[in-house]
Protein backbone atom coordinates (compact mmCIF):
# COMPACT_ATOMS: atom_id res chain seq x y z
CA UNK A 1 82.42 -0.64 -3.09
CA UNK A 2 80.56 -3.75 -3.55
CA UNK A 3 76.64 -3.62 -2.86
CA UNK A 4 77.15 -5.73 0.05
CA UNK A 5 79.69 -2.90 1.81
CA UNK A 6 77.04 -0.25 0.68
CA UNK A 7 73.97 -2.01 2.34
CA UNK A 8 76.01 -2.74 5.61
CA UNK A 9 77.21 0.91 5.71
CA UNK A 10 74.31 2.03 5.19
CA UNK A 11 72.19 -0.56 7.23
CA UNK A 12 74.75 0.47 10.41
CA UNK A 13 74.44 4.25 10.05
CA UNK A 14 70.99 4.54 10.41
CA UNK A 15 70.99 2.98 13.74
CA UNK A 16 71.70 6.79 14.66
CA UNK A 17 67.76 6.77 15.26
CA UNK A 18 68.17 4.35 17.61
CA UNK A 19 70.26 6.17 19.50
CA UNK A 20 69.03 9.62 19.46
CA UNK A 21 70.06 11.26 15.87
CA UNK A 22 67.42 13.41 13.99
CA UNK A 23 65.29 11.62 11.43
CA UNK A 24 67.70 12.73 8.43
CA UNK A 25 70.66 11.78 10.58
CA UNK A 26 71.81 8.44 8.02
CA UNK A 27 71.50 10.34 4.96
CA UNK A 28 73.94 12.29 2.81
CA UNK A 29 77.15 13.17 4.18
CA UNK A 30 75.60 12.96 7.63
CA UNK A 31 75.99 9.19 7.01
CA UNK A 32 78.37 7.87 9.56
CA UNK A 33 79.55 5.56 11.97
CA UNK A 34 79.69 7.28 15.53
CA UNK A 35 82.46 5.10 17.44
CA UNK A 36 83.52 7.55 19.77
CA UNK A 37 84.02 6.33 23.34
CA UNK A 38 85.91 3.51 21.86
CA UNK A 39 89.57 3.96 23.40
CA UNK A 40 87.66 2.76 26.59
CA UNK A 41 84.54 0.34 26.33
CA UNK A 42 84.14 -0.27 29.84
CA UNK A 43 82.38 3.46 29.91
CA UNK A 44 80.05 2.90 27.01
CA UNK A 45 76.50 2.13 27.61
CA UNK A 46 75.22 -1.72 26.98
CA UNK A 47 73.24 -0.15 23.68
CA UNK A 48 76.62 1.34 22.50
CA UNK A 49 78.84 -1.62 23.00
CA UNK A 50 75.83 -3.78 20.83
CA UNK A 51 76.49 -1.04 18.40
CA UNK A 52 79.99 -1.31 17.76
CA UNK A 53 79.74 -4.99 18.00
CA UNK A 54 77.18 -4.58 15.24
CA UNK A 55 79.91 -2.81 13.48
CA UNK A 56 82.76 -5.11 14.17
CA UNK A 57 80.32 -8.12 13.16
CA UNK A 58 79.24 -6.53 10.24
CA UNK A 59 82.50 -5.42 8.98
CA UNK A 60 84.09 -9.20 8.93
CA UNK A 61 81.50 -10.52 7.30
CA UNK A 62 81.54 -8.10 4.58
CA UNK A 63 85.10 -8.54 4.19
CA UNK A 64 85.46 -12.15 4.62
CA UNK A 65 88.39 -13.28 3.71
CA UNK A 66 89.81 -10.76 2.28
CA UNK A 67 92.09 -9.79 5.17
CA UNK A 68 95.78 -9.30 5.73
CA UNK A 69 98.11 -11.25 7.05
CA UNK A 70 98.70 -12.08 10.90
CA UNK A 71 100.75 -9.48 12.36
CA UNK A 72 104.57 -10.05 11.66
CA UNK A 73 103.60 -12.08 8.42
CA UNK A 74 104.57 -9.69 5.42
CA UNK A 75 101.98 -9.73 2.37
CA UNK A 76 103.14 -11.02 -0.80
CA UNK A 77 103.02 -9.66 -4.33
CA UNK A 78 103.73 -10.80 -7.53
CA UNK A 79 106.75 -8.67 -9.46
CA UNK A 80 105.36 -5.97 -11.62
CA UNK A 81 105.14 -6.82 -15.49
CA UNK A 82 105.90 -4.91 -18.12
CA UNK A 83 105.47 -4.19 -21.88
CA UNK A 84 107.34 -2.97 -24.34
């Protein structure tokens, strides 16, 4: 991944503090990004729906515009080459 997907990642999962995680909680393979309680928003707390704002904000920008297409557009891709 590109240093600026690292740092985000990274920058995002230690929020855990934040929100109650143990001191360690960002590091290793407890590095994660806790989006649970997403399927319905309207019973997350204000500080969780920041959060996953956060995320969502964070994520695009990383990305940029390197995105697919609008739903119902199919991607395009050149023909595959070959050599002899």
């Amino acid at each position: 991944l590109p240093m600026k997907n690292k740092f985000g990642f990274v920058t995002l999962s230690c929020q855990c503090h934040a929100m109650g995680g143990r001191e360690n909680c960002c590091q290793g393979n407890r590095a994660k990004l806790d989006v649970s309680g997403i399927d319905d928003p309207e019973s997350l707390t204000r500080e969780m729906q920041v959060f996953l704002s956060d995320i969502c904000s964070v994520t695009s920008d990383n990305i940029g515009e390197n995105k697919l297409p609008p739903s119902g557009e199919l991607p395009t891709t050149a023909k595959p080459t070959t050599s002899v």
